[in-house]
PDB file of N, CA and C in Angstrom:
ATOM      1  N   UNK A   1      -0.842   1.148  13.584  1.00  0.00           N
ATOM      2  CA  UNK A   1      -1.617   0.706  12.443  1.00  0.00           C
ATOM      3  C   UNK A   1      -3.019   1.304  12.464  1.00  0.00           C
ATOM      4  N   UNK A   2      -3.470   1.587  13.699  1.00  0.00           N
ATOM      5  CA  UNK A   2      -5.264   2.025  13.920  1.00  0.00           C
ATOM      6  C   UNK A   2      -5.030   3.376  13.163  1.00  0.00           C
ATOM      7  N   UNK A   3      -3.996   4.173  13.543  1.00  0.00           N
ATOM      8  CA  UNK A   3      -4.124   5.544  12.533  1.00  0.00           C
ATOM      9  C   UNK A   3      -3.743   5.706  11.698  1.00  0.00           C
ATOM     10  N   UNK A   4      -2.725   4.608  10.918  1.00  0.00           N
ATOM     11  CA  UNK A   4      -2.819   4.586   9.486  1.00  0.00           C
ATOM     12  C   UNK A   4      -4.308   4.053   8.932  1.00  0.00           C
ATOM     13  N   UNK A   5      -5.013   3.436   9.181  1.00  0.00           N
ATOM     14  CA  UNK A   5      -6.426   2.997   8.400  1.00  0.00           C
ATOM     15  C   UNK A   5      -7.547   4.143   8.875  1.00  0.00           C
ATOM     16  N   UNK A   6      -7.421   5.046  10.018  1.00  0.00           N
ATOM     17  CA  UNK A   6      -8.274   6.157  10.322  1.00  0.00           C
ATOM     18  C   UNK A   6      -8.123   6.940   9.112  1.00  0.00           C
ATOM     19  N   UNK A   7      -6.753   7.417   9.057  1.00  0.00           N
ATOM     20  CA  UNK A   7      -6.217   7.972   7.859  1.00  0.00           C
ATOM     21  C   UNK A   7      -6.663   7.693   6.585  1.00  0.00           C
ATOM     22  N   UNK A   8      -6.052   6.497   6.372  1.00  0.00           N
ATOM     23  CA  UNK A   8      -7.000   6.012   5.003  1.00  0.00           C
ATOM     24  C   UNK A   8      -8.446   5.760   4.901  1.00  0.00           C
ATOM     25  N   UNK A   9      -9.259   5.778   5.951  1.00  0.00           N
ATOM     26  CA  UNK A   9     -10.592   6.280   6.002  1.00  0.00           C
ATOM     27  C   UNK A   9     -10.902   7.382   5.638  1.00  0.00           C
ATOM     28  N   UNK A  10     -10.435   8.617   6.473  1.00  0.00           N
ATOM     29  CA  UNK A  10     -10.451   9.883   6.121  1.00  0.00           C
ATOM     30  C   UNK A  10     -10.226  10.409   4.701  1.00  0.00           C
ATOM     31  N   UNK A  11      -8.835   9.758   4.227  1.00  0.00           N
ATOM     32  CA  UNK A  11      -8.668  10.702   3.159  1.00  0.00           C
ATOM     33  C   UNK A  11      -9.251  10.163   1.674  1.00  0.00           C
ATOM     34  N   UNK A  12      -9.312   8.474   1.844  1.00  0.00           N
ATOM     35  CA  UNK A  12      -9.866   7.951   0.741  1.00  0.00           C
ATOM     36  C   UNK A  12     -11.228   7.408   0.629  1.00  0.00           C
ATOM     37  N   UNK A  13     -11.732   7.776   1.720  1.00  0.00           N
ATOM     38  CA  UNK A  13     -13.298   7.468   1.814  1.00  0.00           C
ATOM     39  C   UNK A  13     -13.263   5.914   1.783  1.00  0.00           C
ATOM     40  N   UNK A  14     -12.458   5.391   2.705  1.00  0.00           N
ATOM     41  CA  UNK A  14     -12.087   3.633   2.807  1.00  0.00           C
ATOM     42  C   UNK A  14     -11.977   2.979   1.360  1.00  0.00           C
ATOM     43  N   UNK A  15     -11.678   3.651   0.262  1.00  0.00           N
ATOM     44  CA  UNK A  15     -11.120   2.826  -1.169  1.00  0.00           C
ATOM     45  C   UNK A  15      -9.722   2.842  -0.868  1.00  0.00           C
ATOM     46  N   UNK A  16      -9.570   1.373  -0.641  1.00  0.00           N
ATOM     47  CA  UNK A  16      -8.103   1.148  -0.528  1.00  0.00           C
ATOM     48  C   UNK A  16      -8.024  -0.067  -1.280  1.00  0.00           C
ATOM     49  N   UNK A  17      -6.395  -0.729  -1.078  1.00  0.00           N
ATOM     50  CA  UNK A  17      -6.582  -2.121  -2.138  1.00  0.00           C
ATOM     51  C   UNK A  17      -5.718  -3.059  -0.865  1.00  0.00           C
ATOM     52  N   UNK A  18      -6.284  -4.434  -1.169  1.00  0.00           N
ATOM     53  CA  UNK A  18      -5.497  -5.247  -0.014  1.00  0.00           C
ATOM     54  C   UNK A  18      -5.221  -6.298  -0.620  1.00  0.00           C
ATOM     55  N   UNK A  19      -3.467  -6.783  -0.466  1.00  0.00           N
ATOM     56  CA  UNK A  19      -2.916  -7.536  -1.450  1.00  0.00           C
ATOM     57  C   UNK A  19      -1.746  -7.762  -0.680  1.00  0.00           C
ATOM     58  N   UNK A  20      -1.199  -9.331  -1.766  1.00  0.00           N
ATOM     59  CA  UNK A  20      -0.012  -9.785  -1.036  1.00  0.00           C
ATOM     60  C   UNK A  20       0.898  -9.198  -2.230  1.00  0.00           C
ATOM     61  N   UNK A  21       2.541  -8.871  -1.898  1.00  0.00           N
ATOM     62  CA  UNK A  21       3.244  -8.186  -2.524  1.00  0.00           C
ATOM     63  C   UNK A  21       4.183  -9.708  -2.817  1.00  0.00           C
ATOM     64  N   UNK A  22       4.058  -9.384  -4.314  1.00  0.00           N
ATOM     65  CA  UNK A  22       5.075 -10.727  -4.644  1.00  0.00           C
ATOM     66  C   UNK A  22       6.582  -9.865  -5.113  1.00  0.00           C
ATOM     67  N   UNK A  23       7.147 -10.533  -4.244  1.00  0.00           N
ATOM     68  CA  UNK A  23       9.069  -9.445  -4.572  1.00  0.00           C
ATOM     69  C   UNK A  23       9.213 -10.051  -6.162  1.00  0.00           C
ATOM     70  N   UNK A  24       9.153 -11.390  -6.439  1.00  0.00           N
ATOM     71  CA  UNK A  24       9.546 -11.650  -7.350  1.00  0.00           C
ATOM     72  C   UNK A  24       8.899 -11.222  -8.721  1.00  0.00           C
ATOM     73  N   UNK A  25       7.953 -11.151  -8.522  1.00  0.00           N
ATOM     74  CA  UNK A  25       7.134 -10.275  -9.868  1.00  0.00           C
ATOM     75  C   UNK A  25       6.584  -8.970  -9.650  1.00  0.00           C
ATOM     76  N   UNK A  26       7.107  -8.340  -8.369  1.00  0.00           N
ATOM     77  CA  UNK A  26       7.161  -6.984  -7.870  1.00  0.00           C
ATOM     78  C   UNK A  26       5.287  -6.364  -8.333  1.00  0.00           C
ATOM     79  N   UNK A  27       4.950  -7.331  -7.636  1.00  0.00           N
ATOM     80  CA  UNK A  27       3.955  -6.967  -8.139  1.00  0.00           C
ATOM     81  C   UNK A  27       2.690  -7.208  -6.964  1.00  0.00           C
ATOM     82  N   UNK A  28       1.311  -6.928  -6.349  1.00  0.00           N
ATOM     83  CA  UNK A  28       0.578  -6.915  -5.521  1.00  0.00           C
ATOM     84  C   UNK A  28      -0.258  -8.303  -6.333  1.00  0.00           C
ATOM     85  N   UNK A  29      -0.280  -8.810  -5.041  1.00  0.00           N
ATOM     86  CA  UNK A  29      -1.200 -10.422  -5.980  1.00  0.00           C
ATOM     87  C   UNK A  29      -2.221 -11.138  -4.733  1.00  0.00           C
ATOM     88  N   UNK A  30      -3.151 -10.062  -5.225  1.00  0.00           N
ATOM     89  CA  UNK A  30      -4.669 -10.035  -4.729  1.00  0.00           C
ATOM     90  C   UNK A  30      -4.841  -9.820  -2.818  1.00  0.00           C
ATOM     91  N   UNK A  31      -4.634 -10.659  -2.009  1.00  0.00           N
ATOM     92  CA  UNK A  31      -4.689 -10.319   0.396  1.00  0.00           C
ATOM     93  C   UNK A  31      -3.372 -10.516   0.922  1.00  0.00           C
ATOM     94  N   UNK A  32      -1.841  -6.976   2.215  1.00  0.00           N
ATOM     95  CA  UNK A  32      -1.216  -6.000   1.880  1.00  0.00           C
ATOM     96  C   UNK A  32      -1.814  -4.544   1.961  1.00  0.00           C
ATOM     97  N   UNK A  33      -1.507  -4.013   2.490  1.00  0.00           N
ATOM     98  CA  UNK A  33      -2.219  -2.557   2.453  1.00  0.00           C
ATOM     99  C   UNK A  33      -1.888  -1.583   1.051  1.00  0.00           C
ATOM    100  N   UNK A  34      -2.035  -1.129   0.190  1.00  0.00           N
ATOM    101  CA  UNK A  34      -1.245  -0.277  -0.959  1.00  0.00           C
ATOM    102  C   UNK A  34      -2.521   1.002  -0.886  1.00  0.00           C
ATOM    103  N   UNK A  35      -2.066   2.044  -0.039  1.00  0.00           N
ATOM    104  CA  UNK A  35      -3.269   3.408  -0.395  1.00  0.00           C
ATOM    105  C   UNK A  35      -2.369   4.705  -0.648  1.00  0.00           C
ATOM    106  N   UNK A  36      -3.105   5.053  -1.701  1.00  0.00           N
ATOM    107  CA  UNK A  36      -2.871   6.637  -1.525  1.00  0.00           C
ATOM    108  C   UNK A  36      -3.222   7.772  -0.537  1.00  0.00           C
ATOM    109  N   UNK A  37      -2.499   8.431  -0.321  1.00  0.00           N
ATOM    110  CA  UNK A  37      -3.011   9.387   1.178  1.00  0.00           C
ATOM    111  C   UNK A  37      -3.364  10.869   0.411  1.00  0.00           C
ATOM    112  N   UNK A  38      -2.292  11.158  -0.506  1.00  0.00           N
ATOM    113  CA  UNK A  38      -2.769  12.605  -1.524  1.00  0.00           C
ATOM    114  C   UNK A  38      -2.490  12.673  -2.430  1.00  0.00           C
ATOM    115  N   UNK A  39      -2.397  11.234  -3.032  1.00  0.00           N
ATOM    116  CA  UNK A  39      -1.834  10.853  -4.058  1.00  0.00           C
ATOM    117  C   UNK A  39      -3.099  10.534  -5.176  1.00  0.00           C
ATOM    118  N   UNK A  40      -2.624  11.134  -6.537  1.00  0.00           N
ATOM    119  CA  UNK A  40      -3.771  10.535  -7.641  1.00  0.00           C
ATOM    120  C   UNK A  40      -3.440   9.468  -8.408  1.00  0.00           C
ATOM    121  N   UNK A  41      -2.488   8.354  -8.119  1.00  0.00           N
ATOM    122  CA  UNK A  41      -1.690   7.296  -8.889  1.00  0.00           C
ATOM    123  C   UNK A  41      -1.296   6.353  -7.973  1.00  0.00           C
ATOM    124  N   UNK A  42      -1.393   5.675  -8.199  1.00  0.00           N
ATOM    125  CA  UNK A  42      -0.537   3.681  -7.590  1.00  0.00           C
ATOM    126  C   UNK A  42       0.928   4.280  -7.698  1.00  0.00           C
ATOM    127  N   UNK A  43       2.057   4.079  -6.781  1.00  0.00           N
ATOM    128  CA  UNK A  43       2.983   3.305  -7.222  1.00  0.00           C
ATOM    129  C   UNK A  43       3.270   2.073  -7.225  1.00  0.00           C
ATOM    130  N   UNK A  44       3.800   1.690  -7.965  1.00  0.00           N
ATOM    131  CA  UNK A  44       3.694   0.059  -8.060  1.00  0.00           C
ATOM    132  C   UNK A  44       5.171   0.145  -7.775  1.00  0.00           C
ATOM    133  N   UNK A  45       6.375   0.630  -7.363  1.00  0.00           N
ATOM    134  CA  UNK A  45       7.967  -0.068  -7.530  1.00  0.00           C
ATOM    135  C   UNK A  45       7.715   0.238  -5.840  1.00  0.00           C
ATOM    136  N   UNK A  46       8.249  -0.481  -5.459  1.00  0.00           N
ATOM    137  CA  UNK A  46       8.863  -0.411  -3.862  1.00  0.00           C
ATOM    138  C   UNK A  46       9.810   0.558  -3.410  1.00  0.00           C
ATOM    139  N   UNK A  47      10.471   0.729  -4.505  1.00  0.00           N
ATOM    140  CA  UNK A  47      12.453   1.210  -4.165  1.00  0.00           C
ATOM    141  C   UNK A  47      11.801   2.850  -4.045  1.00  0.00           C
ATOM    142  N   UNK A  48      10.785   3.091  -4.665  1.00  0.00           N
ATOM    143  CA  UNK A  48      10.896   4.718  -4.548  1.00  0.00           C
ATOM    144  C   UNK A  48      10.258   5.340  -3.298  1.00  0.00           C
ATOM    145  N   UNK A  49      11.043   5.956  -2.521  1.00  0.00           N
ATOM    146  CA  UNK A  49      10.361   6.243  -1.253  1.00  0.00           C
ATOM    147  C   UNK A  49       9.145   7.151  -1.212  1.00  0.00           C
ATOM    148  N   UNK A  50       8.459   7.079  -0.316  1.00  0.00           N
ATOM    149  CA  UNK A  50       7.202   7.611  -0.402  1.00  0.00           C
ATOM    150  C   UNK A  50       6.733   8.679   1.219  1.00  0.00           C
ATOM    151  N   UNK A  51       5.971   9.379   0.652  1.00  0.00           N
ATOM    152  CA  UNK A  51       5.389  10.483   1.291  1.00  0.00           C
ATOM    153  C   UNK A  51       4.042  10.715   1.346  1.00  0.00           C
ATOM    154  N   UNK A  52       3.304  12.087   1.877  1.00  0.00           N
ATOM    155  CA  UNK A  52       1.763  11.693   1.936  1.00  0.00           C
ATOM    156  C   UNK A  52       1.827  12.262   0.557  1.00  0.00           C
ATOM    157  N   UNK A  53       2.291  12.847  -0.639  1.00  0.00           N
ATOM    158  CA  UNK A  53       2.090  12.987  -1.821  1.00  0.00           C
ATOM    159  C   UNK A  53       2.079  11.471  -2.562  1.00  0.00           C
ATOM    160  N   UNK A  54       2.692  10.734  -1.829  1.00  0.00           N
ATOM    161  CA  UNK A  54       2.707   9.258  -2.492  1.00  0.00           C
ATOM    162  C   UNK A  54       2.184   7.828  -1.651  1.00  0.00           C
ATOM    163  N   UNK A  55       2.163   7.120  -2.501  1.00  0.00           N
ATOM    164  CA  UNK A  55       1.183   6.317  -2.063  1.00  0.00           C
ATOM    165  C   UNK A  55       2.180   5.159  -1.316  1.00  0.00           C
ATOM    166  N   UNK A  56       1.270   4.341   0.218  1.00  0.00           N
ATOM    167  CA  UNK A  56       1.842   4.089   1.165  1.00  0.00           C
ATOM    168  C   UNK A  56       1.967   1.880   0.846  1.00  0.00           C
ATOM    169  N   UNK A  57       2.886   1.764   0.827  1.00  0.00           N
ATOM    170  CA  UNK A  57       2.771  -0.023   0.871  1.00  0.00           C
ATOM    171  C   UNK A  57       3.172  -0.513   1.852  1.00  0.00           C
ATOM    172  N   UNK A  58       2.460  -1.351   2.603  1.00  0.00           N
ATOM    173  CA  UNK A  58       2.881  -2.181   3.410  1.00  0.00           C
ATOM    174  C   UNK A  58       2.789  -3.700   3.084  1.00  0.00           C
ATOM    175  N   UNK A  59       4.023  -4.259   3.391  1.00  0.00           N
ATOM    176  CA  UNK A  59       3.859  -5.754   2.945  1.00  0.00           C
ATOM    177  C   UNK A  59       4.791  -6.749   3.611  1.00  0.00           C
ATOM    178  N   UNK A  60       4.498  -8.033   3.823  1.00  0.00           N
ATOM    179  CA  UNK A  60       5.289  -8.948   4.968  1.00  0.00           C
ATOM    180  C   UNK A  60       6.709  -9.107   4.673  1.00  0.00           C
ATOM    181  N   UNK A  61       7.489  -8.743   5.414  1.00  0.00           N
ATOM    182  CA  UNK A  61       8.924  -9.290   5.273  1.00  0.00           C
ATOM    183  C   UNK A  61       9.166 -10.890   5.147  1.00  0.00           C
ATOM    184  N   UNK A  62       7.950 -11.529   5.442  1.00  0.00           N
ATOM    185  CA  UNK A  62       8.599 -13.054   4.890  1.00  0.00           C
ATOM    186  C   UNK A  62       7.420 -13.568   4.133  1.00  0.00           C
ATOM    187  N   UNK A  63       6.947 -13.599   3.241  1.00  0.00           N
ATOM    188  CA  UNK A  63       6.132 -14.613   2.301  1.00  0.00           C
ATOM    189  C   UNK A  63       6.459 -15.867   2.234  1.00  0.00           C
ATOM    190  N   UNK A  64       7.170 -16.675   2.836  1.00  0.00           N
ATOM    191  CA  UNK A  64       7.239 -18.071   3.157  1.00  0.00           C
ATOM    192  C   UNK A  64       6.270 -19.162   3.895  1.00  0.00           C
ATOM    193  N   UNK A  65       5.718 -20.139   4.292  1.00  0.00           N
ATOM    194  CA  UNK A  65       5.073 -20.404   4.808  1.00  0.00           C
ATOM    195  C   UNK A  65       5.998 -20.940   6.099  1.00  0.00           C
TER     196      UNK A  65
END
């Protein structure tokens, strides 16, 4: 994780977005990592796999309490 956020230091000058990923409204809903690495666009769908041309999501496998 330390060199994914070095990374996203480096390449985005630390503008990143941090959010919880709601599956059900597939959607980021506000404290999640979502950055672009060489990317000029958000993806917002999960299903499409991603590369350093695309932008990186990380998000909890259980949102339950």
């Amino acid at each position: 994780m330390r060199e994914v956020f070095e990374r996203m230091a480096q390449e985005l000058g630390k503008k990143f977005r941090l959010g919880v990923y709601d599956p059900e409204k597939r959607q980021l809903m506000g404290v999640i990592v979502k950055i672009g690495l060489n990317s000029t666009g958000a993806i917002e769908d999960l299903d499409v796999p991603v590369d350093d041309e695309a932008d990186i999501v990380v998000y909890p496998m259980d949102l339950g309490g």
